[in-house]
N, C-alpha and C. Protein backbone atom coordinates (compact mmCIF):
# COMPACT_ATOMS: atom_id res chain seq x y z
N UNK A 1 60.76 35.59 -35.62
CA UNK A 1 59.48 35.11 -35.15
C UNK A 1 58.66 34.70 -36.37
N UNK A 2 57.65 33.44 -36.09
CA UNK A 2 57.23 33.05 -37.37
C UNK A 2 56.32 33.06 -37.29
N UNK A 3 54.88 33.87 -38.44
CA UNK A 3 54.33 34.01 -38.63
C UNK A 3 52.94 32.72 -38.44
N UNK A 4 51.72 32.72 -37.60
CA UNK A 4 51.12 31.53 -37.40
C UNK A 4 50.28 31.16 -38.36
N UNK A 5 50.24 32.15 -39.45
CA UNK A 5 49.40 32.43 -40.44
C UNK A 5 50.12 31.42 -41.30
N UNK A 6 51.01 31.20 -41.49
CA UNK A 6 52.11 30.81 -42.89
C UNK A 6 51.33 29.44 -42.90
N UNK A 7 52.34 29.22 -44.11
CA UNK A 7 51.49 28.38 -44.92
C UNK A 7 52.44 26.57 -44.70
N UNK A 8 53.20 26.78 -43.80
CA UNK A 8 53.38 25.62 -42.87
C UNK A 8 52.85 24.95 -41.85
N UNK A 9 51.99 26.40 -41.38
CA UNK A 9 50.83 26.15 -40.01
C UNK A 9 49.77 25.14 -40.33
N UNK A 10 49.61 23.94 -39.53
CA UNK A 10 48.06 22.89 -39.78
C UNK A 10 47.05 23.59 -39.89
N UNK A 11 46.04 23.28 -40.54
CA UNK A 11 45.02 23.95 -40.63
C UNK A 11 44.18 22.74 -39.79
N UNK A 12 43.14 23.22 -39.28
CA UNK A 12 42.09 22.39 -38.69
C UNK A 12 40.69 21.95 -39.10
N UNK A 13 40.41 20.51 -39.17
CA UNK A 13 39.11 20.58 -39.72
C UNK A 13 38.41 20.10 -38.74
N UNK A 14 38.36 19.99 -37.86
CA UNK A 14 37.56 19.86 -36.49
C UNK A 14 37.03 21.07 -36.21
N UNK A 15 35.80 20.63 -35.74
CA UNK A 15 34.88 21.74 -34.76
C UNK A 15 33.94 21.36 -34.33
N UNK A 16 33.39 21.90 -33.25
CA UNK A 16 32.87 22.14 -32.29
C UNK A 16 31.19 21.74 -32.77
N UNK A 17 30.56 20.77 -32.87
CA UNK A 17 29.30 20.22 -33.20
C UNK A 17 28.24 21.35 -32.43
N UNK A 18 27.36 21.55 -32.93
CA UNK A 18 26.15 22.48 -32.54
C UNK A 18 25.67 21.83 -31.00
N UNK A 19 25.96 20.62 -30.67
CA UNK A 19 24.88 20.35 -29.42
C UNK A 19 26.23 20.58 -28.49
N UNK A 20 28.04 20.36 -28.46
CA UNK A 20 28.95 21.07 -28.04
C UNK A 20 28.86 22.25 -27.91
N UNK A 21 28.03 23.25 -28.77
CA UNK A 21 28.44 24.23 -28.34
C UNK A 21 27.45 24.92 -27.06
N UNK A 22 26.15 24.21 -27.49
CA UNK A 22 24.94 24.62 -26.79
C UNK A 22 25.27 23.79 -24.96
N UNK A 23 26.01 22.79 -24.94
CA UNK A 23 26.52 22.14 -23.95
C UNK A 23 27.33 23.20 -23.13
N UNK A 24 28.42 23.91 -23.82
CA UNK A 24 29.37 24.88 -23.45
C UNK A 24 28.58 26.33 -23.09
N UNK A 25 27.18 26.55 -23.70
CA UNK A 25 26.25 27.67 -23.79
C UNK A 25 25.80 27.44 -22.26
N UNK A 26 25.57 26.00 -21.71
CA UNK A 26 24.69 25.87 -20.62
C UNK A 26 25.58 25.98 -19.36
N UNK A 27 26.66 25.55 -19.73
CA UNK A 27 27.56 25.11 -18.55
C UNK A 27 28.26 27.05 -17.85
N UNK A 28 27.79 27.73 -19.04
CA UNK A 28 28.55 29.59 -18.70
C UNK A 28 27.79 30.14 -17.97
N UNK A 29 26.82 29.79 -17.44
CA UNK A 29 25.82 30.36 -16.60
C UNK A 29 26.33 30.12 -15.01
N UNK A 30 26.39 30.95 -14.48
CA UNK A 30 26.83 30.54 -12.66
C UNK A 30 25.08 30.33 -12.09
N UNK A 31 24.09 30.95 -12.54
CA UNK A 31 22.97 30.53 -12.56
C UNK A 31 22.62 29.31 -12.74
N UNK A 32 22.94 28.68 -14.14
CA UNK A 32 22.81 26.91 -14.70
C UNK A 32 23.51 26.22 -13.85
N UNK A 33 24.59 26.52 -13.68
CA UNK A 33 25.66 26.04 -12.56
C UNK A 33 25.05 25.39 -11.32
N UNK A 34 24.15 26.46 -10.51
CA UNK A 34 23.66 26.10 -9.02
C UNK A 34 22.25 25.49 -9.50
N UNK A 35 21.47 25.52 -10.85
CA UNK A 35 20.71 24.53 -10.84
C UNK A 35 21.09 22.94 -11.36
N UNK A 36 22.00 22.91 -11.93
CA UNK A 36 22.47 21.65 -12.50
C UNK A 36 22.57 20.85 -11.00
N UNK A 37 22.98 21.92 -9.68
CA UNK A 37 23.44 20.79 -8.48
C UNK A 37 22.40 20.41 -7.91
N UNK A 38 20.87 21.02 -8.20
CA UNK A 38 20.11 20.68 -7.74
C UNK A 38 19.72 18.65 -8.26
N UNK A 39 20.04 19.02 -8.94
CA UNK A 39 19.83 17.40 -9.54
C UNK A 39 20.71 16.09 -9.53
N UNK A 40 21.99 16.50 -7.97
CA UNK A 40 23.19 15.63 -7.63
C UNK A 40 22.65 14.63 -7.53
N UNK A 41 22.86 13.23 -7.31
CA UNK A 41 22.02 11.97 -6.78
C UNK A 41 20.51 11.80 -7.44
N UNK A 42 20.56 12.28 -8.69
CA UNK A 42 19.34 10.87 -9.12
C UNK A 42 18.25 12.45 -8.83
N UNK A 43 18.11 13.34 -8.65
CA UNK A 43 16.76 14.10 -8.34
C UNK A 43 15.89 14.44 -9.54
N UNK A 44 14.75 14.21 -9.34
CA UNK A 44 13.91 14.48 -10.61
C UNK A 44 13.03 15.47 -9.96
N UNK A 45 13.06 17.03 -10.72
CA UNK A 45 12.40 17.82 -10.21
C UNK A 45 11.29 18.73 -11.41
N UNK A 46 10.58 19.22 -10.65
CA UNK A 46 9.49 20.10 -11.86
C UNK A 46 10.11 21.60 -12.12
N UNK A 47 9.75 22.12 -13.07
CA UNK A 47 9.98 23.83 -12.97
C UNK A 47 9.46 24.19 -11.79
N UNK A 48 8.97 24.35 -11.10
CA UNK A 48 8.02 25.03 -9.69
C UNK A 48 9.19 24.63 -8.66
N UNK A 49 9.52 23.14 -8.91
CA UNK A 49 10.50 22.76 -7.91
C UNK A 49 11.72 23.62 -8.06
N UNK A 50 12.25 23.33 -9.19
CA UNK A 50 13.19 24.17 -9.32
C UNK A 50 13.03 25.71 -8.97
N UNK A 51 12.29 26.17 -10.02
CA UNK A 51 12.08 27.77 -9.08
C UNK A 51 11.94 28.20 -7.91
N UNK A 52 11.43 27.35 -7.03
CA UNK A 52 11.22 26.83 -5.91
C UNK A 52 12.54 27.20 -5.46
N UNK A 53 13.47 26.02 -5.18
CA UNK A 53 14.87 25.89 -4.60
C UNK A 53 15.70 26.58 -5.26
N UNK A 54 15.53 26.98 -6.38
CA UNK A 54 16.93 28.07 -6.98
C UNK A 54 16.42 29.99 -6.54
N UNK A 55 15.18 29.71 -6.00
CA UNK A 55 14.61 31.16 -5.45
C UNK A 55 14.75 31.75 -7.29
N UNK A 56 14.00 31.52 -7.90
CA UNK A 56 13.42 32.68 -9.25
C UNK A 56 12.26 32.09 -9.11
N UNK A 57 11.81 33.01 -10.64
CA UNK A 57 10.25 32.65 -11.12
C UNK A 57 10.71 31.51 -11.96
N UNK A 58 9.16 30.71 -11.74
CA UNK A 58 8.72 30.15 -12.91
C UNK A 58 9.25 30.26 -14.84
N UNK A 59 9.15 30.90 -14.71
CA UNK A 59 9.40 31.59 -16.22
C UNK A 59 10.99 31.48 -16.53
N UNK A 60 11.43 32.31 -15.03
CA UNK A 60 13.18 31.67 -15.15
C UNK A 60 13.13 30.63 -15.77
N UNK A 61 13.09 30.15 -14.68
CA UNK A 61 13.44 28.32 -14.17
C UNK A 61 13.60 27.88 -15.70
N UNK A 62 12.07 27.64 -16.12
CA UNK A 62 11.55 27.21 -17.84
C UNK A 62 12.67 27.41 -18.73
N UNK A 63 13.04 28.80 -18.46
CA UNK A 63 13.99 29.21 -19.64
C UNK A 63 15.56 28.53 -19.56
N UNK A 64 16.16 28.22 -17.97
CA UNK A 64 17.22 27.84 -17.74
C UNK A 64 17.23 26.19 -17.92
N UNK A 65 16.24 25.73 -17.75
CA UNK A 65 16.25 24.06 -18.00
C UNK A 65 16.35 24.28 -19.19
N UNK A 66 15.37 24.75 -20.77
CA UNK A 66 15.62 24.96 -22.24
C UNK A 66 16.80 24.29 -22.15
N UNK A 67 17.28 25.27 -21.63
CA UNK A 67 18.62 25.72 -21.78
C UNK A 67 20.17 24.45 -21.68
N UNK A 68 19.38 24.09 -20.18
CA UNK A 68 20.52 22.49 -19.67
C UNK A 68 19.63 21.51 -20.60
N UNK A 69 18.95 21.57 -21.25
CA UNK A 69 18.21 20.33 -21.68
C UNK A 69 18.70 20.21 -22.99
N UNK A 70 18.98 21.46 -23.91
CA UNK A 70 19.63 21.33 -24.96
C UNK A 70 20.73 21.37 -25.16
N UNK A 71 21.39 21.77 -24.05
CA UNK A 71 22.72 21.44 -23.96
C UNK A 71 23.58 19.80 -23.61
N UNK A 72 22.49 19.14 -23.27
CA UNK A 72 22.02 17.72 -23.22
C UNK A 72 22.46 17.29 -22.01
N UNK A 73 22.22 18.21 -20.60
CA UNK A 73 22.45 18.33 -19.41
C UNK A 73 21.25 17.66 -18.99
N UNK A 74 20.12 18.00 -19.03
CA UNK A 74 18.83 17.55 -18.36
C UNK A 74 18.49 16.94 -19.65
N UNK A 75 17.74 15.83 -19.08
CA UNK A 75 16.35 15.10 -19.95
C UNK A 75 15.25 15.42 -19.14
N UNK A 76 14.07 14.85 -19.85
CA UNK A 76 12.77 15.44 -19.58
C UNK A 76 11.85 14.42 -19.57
N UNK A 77 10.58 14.16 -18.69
CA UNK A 77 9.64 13.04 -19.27
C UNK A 77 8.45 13.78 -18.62
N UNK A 78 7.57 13.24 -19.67
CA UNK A 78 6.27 13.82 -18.92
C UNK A 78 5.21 12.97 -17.80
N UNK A 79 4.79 13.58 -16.58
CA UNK A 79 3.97 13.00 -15.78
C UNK A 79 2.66 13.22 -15.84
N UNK A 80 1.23 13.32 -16.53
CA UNK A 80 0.48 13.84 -16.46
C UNK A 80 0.72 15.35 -17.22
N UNK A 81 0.06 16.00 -16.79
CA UNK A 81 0.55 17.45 -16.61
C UNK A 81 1.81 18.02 -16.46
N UNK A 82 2.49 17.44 -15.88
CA UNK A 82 3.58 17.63 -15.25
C UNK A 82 4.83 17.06 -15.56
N UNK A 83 5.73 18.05 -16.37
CA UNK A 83 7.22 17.58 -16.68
C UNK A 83 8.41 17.62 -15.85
N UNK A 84 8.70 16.41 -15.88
CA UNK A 84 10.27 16.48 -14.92
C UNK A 84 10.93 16.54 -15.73
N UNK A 85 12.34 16.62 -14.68
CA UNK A 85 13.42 16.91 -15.43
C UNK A 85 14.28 16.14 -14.49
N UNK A 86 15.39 15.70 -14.77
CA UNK A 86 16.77 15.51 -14.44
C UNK A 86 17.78 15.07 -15.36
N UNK A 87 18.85 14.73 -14.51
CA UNK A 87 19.87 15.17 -15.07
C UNK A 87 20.51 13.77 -16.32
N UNK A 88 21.23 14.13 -18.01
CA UNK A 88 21.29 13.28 -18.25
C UNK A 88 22.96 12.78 -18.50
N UNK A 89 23.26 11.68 -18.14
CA UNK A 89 24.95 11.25 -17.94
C UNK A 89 25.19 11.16 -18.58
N UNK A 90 24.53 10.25 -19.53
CA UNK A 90 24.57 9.57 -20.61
C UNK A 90 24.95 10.42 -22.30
N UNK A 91 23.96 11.66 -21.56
CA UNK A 91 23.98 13.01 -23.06
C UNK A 91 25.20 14.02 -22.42
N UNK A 92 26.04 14.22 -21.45
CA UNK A 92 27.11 14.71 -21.12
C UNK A 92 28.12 14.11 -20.81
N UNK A 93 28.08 12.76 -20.75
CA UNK A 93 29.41 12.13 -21.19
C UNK A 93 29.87 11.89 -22.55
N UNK A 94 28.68 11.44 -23.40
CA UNK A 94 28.94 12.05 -24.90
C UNK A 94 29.63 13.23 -25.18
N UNK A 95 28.65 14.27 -25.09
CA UNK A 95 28.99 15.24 -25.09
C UNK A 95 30.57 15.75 -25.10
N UNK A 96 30.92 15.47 -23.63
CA UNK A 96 32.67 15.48 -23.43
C UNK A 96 33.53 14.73 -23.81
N UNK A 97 33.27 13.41 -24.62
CA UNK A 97 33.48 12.93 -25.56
C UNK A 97 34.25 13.35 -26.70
N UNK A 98 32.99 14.31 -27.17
CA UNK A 98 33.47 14.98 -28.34
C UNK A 98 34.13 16.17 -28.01
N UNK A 99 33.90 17.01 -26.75
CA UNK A 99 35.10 18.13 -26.85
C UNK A 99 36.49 17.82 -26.08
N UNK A 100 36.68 16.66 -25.53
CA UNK A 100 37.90 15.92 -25.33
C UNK A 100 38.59 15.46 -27.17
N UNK A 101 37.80 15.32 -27.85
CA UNK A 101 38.21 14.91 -29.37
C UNK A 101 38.42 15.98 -29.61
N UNK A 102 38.12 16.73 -29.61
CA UNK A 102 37.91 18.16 -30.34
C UNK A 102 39.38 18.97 -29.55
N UNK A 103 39.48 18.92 -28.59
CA UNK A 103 40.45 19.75 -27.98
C UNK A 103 41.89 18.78 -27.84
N UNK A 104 41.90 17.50 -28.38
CA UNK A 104 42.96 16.61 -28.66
C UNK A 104 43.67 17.26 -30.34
N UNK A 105 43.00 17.50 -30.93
CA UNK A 105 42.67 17.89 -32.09
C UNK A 105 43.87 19.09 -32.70
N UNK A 106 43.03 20.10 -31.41
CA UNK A 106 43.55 21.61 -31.55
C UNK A 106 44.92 21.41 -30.69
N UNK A 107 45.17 20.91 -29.69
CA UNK A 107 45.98 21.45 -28.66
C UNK A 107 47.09 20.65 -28.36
C-alpha cells in the first residue's frame, strides 16, 4: 500500500476563494435553505417579510440574509427606508463556477 503522503503524490495549488467558502457557509444551513426558497421566481422581499414567512424574529432573519448575501446568494437594494433583498444568479453561478474549477482540480 502506498503511502498518499509520498513524494510522487500531486500536490495542489487550488483553493477554495473566500467568497466560495462563505457561499458553501450559506448553503449548510437547513434554515438558509428554506429561506433561499422563499425567493423562487423573481421575489423581492424585506427582513419583516422574511421573518414573517420563515416564522423567526427580525434579528434572525437580518442575520441569515448577512449571511446568503455574502455568500453571494442574495443581493440587496435599498427602497427608502427599506431594504430588499433577492436572490442573485448571476453571483451563484459564478460562484459554482469556481467550485466546479476547484473540484475538477482535486478530483
Amino acid at each position: 500500500m502506498s503511502d498518499p503522503r509520498s513524494d510522487d503524490a500531486p500536490t495542489l495549488s487550488a483553493e477554495l476563494s473566500e467568497r466560495t467558502h462563505d457561499f458553501l457557509k450559506a448553503l449548510g444551513s437547513p434554515a438558509r435553505q428554506r429561506i433561499m426558497l422563499l425567493f423562487a421566481r423573481g421575489a423581492e422581499l424585506s427582513v419583516g417579510e422574511v421573518a414573517e414567512r420563515a416564522g423567526i424574529g427580525q434579528s434572525t432573519a437580518s442575520e441569515q440574509l448577512a449571511l446568503l448575501r455574502r455568500g453571494g446568494i442574495l443581493t440587496q437594494r435599498r427602497d427608502g427606508k427599506i431594504v430588499l433583498y433577492r436572490a442573485d444568479r448571476d453571483g451563484v453561478l459564478s460562484v459554482l463556477d469556481d467550485l466546479r474549477d476547484y473540484l475538477l482540480t482535486c478530483c
